[in-house]
PDB file of N, CA and C in Angstrom:
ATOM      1  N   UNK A   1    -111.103 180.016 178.305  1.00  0.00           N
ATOM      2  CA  UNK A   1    -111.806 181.108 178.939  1.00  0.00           C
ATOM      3  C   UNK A   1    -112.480 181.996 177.900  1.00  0.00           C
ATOM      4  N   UNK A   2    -111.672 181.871 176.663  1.00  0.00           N
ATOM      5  CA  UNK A   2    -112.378 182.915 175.481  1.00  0.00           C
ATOM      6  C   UNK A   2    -113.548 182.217 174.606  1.00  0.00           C
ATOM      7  N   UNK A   3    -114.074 181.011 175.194  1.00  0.00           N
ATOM      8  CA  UNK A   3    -114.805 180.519 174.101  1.00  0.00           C
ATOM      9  C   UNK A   3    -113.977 179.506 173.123  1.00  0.00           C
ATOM     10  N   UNK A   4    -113.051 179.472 172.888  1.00  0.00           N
ATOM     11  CA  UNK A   4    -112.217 178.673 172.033  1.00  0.00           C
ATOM     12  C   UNK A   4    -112.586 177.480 172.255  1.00  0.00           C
ATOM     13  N   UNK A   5    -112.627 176.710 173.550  1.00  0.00           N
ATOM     14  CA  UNK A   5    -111.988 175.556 174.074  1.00  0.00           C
ATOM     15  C   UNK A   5    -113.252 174.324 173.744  1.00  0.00           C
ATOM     16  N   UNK A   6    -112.603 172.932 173.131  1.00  0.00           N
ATOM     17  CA  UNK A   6    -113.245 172.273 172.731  1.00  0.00           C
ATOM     18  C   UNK A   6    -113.938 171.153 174.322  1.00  0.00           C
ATOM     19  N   UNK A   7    -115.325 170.876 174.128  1.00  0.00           N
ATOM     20  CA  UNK A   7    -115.395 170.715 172.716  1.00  0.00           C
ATOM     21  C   UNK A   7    -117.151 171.175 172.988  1.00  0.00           C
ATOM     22  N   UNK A   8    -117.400 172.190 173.513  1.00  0.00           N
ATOM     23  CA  UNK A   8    -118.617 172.983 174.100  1.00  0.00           C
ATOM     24  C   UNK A   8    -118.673 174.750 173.565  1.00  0.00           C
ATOM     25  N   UNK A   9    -117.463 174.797 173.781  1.00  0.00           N
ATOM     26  CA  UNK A   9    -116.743 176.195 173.446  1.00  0.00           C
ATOM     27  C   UNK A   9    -117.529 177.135 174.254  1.00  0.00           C
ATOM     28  N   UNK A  10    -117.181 176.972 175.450  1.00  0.00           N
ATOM     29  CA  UNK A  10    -117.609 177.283 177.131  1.00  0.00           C
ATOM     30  C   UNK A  10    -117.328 178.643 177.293  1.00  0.00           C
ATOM     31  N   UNK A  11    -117.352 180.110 177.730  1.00  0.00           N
ATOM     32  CA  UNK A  11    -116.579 180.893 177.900  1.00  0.00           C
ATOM     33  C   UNK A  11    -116.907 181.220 179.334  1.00  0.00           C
ATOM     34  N   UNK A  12    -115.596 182.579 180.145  1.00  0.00           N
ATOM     35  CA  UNK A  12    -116.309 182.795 180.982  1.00  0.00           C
ATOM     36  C   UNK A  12    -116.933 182.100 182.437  1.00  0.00           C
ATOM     37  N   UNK A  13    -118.294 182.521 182.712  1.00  0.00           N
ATOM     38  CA  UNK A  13    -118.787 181.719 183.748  1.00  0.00           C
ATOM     39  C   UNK A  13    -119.300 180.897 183.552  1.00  0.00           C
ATOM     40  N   UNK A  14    -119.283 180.468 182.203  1.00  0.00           N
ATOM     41  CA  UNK A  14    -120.143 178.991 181.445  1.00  0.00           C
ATOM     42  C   UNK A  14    -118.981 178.001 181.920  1.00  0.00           C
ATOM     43  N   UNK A  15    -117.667 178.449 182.762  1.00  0.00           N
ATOM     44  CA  UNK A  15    -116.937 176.971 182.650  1.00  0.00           C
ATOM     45  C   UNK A  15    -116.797 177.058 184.193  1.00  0.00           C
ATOM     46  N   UNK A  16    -116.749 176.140 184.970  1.00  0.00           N
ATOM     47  CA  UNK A  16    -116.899 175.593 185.991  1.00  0.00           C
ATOM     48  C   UNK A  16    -115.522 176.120 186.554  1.00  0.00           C
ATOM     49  N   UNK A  17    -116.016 176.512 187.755  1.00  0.00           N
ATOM     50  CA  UNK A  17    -114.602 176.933 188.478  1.00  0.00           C
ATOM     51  C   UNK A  17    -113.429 176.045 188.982  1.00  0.00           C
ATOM     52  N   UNK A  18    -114.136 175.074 188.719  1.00  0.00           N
ATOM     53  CA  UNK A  18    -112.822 173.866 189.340  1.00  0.00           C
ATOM     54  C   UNK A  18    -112.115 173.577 187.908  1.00  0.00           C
ATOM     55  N   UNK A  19    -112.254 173.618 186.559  1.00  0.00           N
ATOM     56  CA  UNK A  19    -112.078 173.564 185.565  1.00  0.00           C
ATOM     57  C   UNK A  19    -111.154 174.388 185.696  1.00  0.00           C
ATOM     58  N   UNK A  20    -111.775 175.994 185.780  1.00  0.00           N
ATOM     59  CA  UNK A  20    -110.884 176.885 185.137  1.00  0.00           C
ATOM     60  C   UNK A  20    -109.201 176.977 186.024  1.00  0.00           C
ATOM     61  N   UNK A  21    -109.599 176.376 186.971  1.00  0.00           N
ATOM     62  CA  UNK A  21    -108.255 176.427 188.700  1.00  0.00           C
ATOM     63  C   UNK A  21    -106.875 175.570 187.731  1.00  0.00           C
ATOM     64  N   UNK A  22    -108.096 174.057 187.195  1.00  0.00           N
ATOM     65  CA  UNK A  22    -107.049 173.019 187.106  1.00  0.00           C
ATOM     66  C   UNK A  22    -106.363 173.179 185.739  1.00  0.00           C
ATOM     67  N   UNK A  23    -107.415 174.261 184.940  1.00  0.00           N
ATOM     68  CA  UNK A  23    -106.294 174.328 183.416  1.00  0.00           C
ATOM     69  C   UNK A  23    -105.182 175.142 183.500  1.00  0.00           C
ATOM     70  N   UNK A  24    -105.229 176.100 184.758  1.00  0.00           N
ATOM     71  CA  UNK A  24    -103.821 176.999 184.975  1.00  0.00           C
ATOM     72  C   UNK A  24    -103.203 176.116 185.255  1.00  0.00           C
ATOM     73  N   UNK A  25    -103.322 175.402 186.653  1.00  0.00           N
ATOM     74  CA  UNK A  25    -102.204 174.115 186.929  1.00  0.00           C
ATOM     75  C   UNK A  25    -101.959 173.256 186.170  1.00  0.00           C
ATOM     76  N   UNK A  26    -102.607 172.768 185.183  1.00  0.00           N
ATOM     77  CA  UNK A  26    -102.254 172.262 183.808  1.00  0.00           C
ATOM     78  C   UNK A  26    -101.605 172.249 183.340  1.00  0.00           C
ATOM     79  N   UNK A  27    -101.881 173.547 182.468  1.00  0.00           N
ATOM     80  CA  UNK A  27    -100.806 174.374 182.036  1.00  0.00           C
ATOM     81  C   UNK A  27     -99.113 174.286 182.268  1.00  0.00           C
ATOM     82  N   UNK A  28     -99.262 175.165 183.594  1.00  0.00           N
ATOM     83  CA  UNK A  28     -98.046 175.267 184.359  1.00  0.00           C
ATOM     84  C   UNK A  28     -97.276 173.749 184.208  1.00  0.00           C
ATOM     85  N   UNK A  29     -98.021 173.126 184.749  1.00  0.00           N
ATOM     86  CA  UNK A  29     -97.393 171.570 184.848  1.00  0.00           C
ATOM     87  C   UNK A  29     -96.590 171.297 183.407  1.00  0.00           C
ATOM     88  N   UNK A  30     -97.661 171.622 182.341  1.00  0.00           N
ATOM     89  CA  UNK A  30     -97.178 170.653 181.150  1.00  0.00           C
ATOM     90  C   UNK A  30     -96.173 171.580 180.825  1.00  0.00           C
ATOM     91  N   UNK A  31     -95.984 173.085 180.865  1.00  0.00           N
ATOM     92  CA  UNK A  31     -94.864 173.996 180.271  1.00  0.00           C
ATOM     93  C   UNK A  31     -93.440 173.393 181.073  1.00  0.00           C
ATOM     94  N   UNK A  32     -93.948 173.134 182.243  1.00  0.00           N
ATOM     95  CA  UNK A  32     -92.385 172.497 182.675  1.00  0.00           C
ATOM     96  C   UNK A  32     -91.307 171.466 182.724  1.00  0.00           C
ATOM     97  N   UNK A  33     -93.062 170.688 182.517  1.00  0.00           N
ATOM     98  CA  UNK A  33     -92.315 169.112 182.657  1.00  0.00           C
ATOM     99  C   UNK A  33     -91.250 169.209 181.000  1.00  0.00           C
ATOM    100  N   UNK A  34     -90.603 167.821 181.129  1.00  0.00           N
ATOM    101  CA  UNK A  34     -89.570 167.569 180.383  1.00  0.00           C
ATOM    102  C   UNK A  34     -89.993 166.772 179.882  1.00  0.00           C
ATOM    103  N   UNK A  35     -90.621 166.242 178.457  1.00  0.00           N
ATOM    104  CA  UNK A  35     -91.348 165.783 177.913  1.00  0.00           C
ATOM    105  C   UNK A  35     -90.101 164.292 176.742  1.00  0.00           C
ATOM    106  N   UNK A  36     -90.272 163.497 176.145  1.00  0.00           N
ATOM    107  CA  UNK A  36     -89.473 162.659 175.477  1.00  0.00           C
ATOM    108  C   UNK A  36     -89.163 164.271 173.964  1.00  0.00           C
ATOM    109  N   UNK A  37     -90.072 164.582 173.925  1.00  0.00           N
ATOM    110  CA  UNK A  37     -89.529 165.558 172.582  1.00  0.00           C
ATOM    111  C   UNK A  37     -89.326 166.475 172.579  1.00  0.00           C
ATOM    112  N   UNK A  38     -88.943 167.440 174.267  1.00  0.00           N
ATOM    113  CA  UNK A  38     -88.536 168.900 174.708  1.00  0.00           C
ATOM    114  C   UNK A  38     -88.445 168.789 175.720  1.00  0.00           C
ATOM    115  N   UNK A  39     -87.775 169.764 175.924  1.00  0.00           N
ATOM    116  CA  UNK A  39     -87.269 170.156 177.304  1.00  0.00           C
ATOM    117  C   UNK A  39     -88.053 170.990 177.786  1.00  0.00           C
ATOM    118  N   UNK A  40     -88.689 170.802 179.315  1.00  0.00           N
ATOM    119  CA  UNK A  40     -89.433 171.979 179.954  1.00  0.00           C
ATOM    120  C   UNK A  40     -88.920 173.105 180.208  1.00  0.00           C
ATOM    121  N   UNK A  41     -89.778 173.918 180.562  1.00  0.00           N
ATOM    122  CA  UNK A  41     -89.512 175.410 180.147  1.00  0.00           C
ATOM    123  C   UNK A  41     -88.652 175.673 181.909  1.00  0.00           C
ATOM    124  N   UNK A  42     -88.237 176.943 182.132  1.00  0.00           N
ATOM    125  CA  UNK A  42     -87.320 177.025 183.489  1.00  0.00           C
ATOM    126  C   UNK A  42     -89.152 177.765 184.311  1.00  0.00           C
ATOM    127  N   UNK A  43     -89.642 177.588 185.201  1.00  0.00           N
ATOM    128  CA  UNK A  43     -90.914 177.795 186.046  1.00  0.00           C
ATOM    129  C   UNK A  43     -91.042 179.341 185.827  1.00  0.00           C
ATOM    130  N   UNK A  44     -89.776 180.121 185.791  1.00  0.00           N
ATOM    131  CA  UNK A  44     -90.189 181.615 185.391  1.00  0.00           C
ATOM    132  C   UNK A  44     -90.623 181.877 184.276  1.00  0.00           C
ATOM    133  N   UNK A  45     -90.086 181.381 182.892  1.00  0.00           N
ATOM    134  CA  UNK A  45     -90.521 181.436 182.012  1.00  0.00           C
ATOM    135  C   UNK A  45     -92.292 180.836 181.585  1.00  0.00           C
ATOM    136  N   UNK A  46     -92.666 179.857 182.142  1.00  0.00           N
ATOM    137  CA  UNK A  46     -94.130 178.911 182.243  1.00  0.00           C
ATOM    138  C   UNK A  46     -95.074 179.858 183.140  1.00  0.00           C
ATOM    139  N   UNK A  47     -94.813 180.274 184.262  1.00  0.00           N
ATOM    140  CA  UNK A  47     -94.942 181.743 185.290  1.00  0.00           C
ATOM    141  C   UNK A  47     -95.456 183.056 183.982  1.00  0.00           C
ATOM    142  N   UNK A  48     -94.350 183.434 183.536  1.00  0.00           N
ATOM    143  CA  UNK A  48     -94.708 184.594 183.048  1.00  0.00           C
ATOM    144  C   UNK A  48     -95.691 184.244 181.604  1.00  0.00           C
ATOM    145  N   UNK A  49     -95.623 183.007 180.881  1.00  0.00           N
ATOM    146  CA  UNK A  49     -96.824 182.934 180.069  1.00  0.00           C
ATOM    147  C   UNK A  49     -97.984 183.336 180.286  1.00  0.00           C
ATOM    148  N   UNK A  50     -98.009 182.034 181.716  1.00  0.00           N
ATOM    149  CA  UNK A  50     -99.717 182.347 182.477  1.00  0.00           C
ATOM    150  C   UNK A  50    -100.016 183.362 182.548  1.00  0.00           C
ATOM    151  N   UNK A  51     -99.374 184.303 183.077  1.00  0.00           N
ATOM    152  CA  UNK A  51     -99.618 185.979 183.313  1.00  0.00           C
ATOM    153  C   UNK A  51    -100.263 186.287 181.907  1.00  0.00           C
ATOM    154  N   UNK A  52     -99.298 186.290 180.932  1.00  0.00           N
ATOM    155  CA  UNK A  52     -99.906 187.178 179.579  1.00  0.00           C
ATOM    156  C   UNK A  52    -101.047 186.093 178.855  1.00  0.00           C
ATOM    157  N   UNK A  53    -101.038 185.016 179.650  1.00  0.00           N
ATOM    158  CA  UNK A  53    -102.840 184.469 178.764  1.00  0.00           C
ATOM    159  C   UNK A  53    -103.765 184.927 179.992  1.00  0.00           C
ATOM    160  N   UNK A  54    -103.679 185.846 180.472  1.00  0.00           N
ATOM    161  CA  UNK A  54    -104.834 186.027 181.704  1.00  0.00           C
ATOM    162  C   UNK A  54    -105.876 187.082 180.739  1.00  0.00           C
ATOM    163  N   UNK A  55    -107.153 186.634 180.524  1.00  0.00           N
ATOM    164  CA  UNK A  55    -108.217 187.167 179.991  1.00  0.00           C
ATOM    165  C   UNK A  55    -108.240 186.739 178.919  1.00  0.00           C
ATOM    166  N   UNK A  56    -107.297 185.902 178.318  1.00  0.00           N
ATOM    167  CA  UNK A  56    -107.883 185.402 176.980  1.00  0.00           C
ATOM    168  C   UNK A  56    -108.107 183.995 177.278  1.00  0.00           C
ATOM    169  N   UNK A  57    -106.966 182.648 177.647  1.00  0.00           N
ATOM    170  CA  UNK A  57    -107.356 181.834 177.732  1.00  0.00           C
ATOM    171  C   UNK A  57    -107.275 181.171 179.162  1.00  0.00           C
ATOM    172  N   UNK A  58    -107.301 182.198 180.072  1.00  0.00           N
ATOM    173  CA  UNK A  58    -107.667 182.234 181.320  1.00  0.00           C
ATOM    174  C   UNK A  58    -107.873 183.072 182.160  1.00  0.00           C
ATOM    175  N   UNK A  59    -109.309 183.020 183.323  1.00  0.00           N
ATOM    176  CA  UNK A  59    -109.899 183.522 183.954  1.00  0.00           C
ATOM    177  C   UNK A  59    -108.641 184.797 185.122  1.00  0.00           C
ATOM    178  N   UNK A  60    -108.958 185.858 184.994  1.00  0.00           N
ATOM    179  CA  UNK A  60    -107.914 186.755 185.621  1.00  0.00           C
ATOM    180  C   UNK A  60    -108.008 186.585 186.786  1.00  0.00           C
ATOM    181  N   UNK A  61    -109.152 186.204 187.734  1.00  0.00           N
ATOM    182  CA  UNK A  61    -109.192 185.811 188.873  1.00  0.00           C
ATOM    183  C   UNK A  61    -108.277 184.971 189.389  1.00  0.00           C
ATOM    184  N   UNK A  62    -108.384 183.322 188.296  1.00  0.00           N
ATOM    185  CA  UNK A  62    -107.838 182.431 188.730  1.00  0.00           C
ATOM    186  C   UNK A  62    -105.747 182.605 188.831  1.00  0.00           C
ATOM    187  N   UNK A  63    -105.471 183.233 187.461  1.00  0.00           N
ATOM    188  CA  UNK A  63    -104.230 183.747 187.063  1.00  0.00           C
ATOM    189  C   UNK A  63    -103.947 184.873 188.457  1.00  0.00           C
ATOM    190  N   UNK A  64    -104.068 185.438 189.047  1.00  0.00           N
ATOM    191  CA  UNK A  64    -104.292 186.229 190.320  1.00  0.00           C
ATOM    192  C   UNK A  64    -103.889 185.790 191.562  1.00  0.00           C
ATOM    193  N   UNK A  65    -104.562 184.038 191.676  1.00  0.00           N
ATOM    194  CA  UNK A  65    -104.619 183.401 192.643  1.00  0.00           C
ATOM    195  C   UNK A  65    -103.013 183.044 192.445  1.00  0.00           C
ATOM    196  N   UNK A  66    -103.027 182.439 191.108  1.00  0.00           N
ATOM    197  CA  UNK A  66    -101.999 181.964 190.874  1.00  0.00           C
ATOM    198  C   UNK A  66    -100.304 182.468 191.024  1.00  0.00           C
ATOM    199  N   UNK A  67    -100.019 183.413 190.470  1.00  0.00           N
ATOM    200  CA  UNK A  67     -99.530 184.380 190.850  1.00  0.00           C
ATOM    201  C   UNK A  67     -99.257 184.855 191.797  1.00  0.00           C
ATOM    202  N   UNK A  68    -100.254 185.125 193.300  1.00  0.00           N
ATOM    203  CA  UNK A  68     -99.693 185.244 194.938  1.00  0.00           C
ATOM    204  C   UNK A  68     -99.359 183.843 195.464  1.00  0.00           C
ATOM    205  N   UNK A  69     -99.585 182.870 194.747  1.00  0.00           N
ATOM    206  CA  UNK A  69     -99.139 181.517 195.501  1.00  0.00           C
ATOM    207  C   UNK A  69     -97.965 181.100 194.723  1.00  0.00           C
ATOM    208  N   UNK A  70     -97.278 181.480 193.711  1.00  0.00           N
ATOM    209  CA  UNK A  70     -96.473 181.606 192.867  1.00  0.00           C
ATOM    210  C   UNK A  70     -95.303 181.880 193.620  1.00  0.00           C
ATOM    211  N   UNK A  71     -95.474 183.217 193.459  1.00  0.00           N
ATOM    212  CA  UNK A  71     -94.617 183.980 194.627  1.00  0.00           C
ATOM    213  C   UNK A  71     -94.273 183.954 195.605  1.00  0.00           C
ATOM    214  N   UNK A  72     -94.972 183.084 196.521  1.00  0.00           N
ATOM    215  CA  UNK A  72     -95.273 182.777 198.140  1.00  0.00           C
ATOM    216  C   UNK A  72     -94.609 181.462 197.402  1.00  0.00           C
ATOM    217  N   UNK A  73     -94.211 180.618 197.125  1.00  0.00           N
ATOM    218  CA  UNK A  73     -93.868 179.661 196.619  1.00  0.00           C
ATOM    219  C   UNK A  73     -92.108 179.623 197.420  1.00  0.00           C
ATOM    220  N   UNK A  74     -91.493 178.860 198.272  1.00  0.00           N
ATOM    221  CA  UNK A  74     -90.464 179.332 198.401  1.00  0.00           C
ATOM    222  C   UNK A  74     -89.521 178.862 197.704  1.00  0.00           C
ATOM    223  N   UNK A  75     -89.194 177.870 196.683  1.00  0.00           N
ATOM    224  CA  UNK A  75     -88.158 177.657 195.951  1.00  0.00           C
ATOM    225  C   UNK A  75     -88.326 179.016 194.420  1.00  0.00           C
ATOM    226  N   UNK A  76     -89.029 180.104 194.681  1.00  0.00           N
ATOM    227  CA  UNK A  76     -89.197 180.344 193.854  1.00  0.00           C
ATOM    228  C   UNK A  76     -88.900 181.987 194.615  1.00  0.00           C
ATOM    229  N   UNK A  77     -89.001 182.070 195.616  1.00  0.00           N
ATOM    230  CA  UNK A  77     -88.548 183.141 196.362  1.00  0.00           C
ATOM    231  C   UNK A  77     -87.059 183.418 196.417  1.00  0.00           C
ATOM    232  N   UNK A  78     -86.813 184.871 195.580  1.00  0.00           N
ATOM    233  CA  UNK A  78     -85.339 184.847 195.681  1.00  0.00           C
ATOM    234  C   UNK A  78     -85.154 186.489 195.374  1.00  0.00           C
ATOM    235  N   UNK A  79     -84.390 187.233 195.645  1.00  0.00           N
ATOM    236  CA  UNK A  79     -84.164 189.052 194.926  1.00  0.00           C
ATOM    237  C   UNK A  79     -84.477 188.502 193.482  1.00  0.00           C
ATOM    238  N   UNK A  80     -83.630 187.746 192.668  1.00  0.00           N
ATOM    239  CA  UNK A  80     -83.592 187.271 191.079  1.00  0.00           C
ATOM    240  C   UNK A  80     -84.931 187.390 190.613  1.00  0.00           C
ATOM    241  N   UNK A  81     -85.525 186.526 191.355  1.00  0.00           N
ATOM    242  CA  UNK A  81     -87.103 186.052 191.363  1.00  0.00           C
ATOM    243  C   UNK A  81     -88.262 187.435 191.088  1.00  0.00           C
ATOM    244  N   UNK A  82     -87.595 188.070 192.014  1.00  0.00           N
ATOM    245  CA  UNK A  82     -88.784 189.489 192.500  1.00  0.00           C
ATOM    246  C   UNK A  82     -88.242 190.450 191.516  1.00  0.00           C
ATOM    247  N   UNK A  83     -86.932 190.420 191.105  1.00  0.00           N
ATOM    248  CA  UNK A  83     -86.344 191.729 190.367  1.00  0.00           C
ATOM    249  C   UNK A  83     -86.594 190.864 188.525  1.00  0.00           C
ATOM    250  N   UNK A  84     -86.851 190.046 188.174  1.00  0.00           N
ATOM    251  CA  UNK A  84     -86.961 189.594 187.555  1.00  0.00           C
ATOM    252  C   UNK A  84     -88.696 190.075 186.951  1.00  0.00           C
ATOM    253  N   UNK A  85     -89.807 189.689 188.343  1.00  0.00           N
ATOM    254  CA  UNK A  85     -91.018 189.856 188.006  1.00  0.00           C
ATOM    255  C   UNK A  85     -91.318 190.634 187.781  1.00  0.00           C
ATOM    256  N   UNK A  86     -90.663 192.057 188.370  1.00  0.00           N
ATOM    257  CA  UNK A  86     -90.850 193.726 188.791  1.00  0.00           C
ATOM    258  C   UNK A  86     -90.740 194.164 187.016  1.00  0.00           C
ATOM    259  N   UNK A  87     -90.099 193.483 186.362  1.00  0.00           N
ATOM    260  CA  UNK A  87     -89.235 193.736 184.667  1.00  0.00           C
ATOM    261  C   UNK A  87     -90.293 192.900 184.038  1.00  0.00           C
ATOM    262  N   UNK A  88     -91.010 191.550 184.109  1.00  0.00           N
ATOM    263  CA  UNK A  88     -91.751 191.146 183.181  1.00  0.00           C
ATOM    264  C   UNK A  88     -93.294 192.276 183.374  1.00  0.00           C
ATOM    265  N   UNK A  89     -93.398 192.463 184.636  1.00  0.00           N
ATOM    266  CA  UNK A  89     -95.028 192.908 184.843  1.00  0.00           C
ATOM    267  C   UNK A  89     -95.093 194.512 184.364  1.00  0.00           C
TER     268      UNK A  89
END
């Protein structure tokens, strides 16, 4: 989102909105999964990254979206969950 990203170095509205949707879910995906050389991250922890890359290496809109469907998410719905987010945000 900042221009960084190879291999155009796109920023902004120069990158296609279906782009910018699928690198959050990306993201998310790859922080969790359980990989042969680490262990994925627990979804709150991969959750609260996305949040703090919103405006640098992703669109705040999309991080936004992400975030109310996050939440609305019901294995992810819990007091823990909400009293947890209330402390990262």
């Amino acid at each position: 989102f900042d221009g960084e990203g190879y291999p155009y170095g796109l920023k902004h509205d120069e990158i296609p909105l279906i782009a910018q949707i699928i690198a959050v879910a990306d993201t998310f995906d790859a922080m969790i999964s359980t990989r042969p050389y680490r262990k994925g991250l627990p979804p709150m922890q991969a959750y609260q990254e996305i949040l703090k890359c919103s405006g640098s290496q992703f669109c705040p809109r999309i991080v936004e979206a992400f975030d109310r469907a996050f939440q609305k998410t019901s294995m992810f719905r819990s007091t823990d969950f909400l009293a947890q987010n209330k402390k990262a945000g």
